[in-house]
C-alpha atoms as a PDB file:
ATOM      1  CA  UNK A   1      -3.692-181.556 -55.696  1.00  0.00           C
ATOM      2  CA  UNK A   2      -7.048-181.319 -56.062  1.00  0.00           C
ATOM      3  CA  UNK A   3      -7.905-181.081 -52.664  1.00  0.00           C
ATOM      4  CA  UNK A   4      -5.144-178.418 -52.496  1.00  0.00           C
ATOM      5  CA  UNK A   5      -6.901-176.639 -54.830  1.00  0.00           C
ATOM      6  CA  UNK A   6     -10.125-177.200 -53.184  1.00  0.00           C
ATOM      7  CA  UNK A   7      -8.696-176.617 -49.572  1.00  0.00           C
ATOM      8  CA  UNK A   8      -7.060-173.034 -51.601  1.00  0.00           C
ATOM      9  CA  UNK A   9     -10.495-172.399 -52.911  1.00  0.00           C
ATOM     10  CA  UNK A  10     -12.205-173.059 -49.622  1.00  0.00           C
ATOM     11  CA  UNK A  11      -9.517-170.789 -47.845  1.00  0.00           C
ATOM     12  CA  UNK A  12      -9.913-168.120 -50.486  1.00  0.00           C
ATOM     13  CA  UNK A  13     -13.832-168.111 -50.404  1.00  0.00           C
ATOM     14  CA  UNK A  14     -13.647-168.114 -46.606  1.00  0.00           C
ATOM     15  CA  UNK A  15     -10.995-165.354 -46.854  1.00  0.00           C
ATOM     16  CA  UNK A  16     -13.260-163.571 -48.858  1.00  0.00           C
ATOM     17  CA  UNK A  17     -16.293-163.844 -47.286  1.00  0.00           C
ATOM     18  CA  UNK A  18     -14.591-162.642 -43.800  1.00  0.00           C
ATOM     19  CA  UNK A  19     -13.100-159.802 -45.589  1.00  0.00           C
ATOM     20  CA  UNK A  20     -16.533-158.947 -47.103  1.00  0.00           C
ATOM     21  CA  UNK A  21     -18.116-159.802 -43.549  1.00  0.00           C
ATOM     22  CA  UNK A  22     -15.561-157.465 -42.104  1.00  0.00           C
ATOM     23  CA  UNK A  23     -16.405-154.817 -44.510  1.00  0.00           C
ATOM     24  CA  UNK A  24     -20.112-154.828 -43.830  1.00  0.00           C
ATOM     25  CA  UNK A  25     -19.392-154.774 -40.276  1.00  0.00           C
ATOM     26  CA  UNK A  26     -16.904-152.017 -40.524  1.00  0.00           C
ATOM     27  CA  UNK A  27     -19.431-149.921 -42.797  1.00  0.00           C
ATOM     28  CA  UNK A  28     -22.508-151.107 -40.232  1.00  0.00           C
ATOM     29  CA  UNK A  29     -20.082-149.454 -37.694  1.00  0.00           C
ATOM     30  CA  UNK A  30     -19.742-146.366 -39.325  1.00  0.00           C
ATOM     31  CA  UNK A  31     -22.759-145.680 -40.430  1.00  0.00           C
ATOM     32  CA  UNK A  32     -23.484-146.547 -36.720  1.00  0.00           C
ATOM     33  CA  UNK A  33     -20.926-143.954 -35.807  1.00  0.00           C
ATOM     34  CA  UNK A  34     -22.414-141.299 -37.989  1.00  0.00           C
ATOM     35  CA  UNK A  35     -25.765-141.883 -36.808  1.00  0.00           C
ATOM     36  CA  UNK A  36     -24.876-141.618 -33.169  1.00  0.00           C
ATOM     37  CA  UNK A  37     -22.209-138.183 -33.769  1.00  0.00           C
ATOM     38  CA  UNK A  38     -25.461-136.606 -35.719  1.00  0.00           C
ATOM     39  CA  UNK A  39     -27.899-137.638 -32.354  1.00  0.00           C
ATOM     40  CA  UNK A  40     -25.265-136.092 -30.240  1.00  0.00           C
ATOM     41  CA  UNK A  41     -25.300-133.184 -31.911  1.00  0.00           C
ATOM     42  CA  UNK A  42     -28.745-132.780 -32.024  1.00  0.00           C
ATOM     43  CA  UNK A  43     -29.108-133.929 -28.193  1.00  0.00           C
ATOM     44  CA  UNK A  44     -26.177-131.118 -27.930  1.00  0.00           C
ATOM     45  CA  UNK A  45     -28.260-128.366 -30.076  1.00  0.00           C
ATOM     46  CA  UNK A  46     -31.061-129.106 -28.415  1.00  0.00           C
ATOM     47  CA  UNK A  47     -29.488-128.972 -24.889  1.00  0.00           C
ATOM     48  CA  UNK A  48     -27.954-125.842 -25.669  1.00  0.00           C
ATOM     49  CA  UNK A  49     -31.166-124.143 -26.221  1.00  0.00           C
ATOM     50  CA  UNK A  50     -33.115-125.299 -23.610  1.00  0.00           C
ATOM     51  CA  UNK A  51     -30.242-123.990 -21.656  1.00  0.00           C
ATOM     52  CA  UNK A  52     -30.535-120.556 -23.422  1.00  0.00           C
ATOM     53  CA  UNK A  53     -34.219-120.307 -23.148  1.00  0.00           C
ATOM     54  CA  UNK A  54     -34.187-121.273 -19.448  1.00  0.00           C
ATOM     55  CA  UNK A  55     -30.847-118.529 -19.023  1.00  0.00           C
ATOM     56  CA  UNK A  56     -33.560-115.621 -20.521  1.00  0.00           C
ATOM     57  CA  UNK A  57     -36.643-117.077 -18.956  1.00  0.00           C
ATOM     58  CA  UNK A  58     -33.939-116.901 -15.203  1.00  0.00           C
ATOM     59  CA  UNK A  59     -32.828-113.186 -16.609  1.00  0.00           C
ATOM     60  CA  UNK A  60     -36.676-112.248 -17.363  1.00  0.00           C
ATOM     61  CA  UNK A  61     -37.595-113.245 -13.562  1.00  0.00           C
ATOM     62  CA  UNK A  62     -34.570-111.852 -11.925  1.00  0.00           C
ATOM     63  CA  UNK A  63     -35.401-108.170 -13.756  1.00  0.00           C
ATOM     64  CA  UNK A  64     -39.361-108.847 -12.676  1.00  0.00           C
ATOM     65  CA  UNK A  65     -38.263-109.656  -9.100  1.00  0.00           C
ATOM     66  CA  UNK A  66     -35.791-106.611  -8.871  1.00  0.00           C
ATOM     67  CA  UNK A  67     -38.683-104.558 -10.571  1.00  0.00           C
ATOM     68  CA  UNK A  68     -41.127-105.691  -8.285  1.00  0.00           C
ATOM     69  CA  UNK A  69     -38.699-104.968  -5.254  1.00  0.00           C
ATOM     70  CA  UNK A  70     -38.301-101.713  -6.755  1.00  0.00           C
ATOM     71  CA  UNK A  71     -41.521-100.550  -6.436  1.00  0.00           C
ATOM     72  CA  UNK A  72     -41.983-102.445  -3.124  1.00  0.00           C
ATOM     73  CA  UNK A  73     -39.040-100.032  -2.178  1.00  0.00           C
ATOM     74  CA  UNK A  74     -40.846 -97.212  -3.617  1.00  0.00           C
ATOM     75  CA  UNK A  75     -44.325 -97.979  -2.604  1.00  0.00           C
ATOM     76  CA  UNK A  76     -42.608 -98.343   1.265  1.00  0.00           C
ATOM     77  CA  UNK A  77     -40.463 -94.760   0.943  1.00  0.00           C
ATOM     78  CA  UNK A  78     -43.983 -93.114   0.024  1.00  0.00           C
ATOM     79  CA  UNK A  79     -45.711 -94.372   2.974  1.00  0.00           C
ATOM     80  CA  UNK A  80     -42.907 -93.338   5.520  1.00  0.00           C
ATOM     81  CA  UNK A  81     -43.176 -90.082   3.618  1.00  0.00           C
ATOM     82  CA  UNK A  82     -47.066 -89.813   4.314  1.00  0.00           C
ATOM     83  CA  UNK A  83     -46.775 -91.128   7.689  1.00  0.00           C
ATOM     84  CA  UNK A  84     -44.359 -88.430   8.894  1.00  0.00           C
ATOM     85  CA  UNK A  85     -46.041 -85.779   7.045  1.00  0.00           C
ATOM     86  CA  UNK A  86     -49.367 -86.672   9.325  1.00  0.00           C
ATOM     87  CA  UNK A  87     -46.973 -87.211  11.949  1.00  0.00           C
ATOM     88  CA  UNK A  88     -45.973 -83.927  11.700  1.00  0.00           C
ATOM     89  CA  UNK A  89     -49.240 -81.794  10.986  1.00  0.00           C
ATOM     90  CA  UNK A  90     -51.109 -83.766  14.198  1.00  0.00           C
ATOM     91  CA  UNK A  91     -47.418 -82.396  16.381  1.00  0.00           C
ATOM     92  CA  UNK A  92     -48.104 -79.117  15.143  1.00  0.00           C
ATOM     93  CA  UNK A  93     -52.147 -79.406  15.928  1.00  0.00           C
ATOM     94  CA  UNK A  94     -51.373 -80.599  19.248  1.00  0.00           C
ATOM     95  CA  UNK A  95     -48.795 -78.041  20.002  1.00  0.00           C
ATOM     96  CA  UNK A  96     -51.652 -75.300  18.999  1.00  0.00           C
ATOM     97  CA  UNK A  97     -53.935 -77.125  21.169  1.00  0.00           C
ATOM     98  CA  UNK A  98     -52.023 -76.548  23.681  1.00  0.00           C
ATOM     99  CA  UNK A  99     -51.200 -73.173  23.156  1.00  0.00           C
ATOM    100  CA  UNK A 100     -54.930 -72.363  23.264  1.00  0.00           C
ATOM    101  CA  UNK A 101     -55.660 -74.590  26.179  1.00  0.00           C
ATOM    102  CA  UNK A 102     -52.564 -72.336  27.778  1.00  0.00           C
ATOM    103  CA  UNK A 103     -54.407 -69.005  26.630  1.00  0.00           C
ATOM    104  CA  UNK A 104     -57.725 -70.226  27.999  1.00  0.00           C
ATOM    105  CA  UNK A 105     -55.999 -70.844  31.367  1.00  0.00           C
ATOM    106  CA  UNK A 106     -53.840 -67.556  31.291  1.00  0.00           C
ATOM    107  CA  UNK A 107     -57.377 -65.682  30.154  1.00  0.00           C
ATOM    108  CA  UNK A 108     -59.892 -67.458  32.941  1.00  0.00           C
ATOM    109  CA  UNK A 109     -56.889 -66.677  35.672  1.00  0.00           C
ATOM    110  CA  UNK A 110     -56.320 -63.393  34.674  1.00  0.00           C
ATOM    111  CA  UNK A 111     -60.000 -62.860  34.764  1.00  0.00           C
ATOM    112  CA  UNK A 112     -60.232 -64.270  38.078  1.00  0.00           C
ATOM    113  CA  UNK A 113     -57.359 -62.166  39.788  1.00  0.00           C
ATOM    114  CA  UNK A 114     -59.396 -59.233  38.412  1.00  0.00           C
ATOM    115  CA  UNK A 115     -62.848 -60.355  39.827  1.00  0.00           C
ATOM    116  CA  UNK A 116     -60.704 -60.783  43.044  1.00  0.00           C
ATOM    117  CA  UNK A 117     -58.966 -57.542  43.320  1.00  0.00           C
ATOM    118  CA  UNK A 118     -62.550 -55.684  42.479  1.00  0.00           C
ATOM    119  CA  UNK A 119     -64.530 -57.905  45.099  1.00  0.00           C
ATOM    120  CA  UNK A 120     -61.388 -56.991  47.262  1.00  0.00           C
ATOM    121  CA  UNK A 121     -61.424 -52.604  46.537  1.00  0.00           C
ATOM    122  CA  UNK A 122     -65.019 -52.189  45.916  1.00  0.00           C
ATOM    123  CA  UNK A 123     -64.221 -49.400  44.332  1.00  0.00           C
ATOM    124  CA  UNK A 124     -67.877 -48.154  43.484  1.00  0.00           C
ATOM    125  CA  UNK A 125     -68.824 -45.623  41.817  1.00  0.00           C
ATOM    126  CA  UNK A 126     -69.605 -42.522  43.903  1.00  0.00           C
ATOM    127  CA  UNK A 127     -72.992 -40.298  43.756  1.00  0.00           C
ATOM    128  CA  UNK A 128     -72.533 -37.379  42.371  1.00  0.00           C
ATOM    129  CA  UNK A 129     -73.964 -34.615  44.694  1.00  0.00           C
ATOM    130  CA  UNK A 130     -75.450 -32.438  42.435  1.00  0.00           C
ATOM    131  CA  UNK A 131     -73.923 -29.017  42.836  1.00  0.00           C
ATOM    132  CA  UNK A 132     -74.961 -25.924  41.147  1.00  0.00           C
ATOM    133  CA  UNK A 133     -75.384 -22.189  41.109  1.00  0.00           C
ATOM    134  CA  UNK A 134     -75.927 -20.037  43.786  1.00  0.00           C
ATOM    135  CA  UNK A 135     -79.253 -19.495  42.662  1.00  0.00           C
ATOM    136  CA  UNK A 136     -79.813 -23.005  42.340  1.00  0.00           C
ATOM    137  CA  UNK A 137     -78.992 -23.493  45.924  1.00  0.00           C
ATOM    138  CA  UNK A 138     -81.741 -21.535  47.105  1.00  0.00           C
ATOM    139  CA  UNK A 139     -84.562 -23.366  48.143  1.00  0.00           C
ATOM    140  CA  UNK A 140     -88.204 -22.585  49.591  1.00  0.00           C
ATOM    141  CA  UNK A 141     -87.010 -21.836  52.746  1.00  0.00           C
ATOM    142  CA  UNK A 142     -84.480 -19.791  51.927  1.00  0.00           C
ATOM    143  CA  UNK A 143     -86.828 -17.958  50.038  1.00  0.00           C
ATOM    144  CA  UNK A 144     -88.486 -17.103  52.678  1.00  0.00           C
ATOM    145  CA  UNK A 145     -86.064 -16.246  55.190  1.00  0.00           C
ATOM    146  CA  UNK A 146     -85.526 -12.395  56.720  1.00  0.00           C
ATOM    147  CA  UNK A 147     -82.397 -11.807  54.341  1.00  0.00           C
ATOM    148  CA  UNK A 148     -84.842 -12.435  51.561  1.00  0.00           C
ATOM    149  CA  UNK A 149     -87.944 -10.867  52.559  1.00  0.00           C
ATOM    150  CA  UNK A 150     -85.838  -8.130  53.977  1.00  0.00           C
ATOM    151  CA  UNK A 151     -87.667  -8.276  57.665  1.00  0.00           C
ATOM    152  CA  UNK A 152     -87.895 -10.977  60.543  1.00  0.00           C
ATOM    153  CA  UNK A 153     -88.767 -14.590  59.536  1.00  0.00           C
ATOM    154  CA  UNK A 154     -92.114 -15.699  59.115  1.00  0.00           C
ATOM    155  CA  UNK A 155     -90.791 -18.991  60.229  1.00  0.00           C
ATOM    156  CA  UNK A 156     -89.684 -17.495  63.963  1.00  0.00           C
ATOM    157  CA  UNK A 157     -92.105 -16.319  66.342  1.00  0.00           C
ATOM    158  CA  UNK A 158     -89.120 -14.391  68.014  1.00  0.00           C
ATOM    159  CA  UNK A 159     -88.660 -12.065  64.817  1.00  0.00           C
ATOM    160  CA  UNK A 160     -85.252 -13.421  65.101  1.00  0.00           C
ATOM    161  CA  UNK A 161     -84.170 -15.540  62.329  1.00  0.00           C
ATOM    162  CA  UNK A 162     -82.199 -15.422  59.169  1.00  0.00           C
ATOM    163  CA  UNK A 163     -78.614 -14.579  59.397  1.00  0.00           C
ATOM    164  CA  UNK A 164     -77.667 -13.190  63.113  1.00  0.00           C
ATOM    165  CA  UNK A 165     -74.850 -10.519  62.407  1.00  0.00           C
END
C-alpha cells in the first residue's frame, strides 16, 4: 500500500507538474500569440502608410508631370503661334517686294517705249519765224526803194526798180 500510495503520489506530482508544465506552455504560447498579432499590426500600420505616403508622393509626380506637359503644350502652341505670325509678315514683305520689283519693271518699260517712240517721231520743236507788223517788216532796203523814196531806186542804174506796175 505504501508503494500505492507512493506510486499515487508520484502519479499525482507528475500529473501536476505536466498540468503546470502545460499551463506555462499554453500561457508562453499566448503571450507568444499576442506578441506576434501586436507585430503584425504594427508591420500592417506601418505598411499601410508607407503605402499611403508612396500613393501621394505617385499623385504629387503624376500632377507635376501633367503640369509640366502642360506648359510644354503651352510653351509649343506659342511658338507655332510666333512662327506663323513671322511666317506671315515675311509672305506679305515678299509679296510687296514683288509688287515693287513689278512697278520698277512696268516704270523702266514704260519709260523705254517712250524714249523709243520720241527717238522714232523726232518731233522737235520748230523755230519760230518771227513775224511781225508791217512796219516791222520793212527793212533797210526797203527803205530805200522807189515806192519809199517816191522816185527810181538808188539801188538800179536803170531808174527802174521798186514795184513794176
Amino acid at each position: 500500500m505504501a508503494l500505492g500510495l507512493i506510486i499515487g503520489l508520484g502519479s499525482a506530482a507528475i500529473a501536476g507538474s505536466s498540468l503546470y508544465s502545460g499551463y506555462q506552455t499554453g500561457k508562453a504560447a499566448r503571450r507568444q500569440e499576442r506578441q506576434a498579432k501586436a507585430q503584425m499590426r504594427a508591420t500592417r500600420r506601418r505598411t499601410q502608410m508607407e503605402l499611403q505616403q508612396m500613393q501621394s508622393e505617385s499623385a504629387a509626380a503624376s500632377q507635376r508631370f501633367n503640369q509640366q506637359l502642360a506648359m510644354s503644350r503651352e510653351r509649343t502652341a506659342a511658338t507655332q503661334r510666333e512662327a506663323e505670325l513671322a511666317r506671315q509678315a515675311t509672305m506679305k514683305q515678299v509679296a510687296a517686294q514683288r509688287s515693287a520689283s513689278a512697278l520698277a519693271i512696268q516704270q523702266q518699260q514704260l519709260q523705254s517705249a517712250i524714249q523709243r517712240q520720241s527717238a522714232a517721231a523726232k518731233v522737235g520743236q520748230q523755230k519760230r519765224k518771227k513775224v511781225g507788223s508791217p512796219g516791222a517788216l520793212r527793212t533797210a532796203v526797203d527803205a530805200q526803194s522807189a515806192l519809199a523814196l517816191g522816185g527810181p531806186s538808188q539801188t538800179t542804174q536803170s531808174g527802174v526798180g521798186g514795184l513794176n506796175v
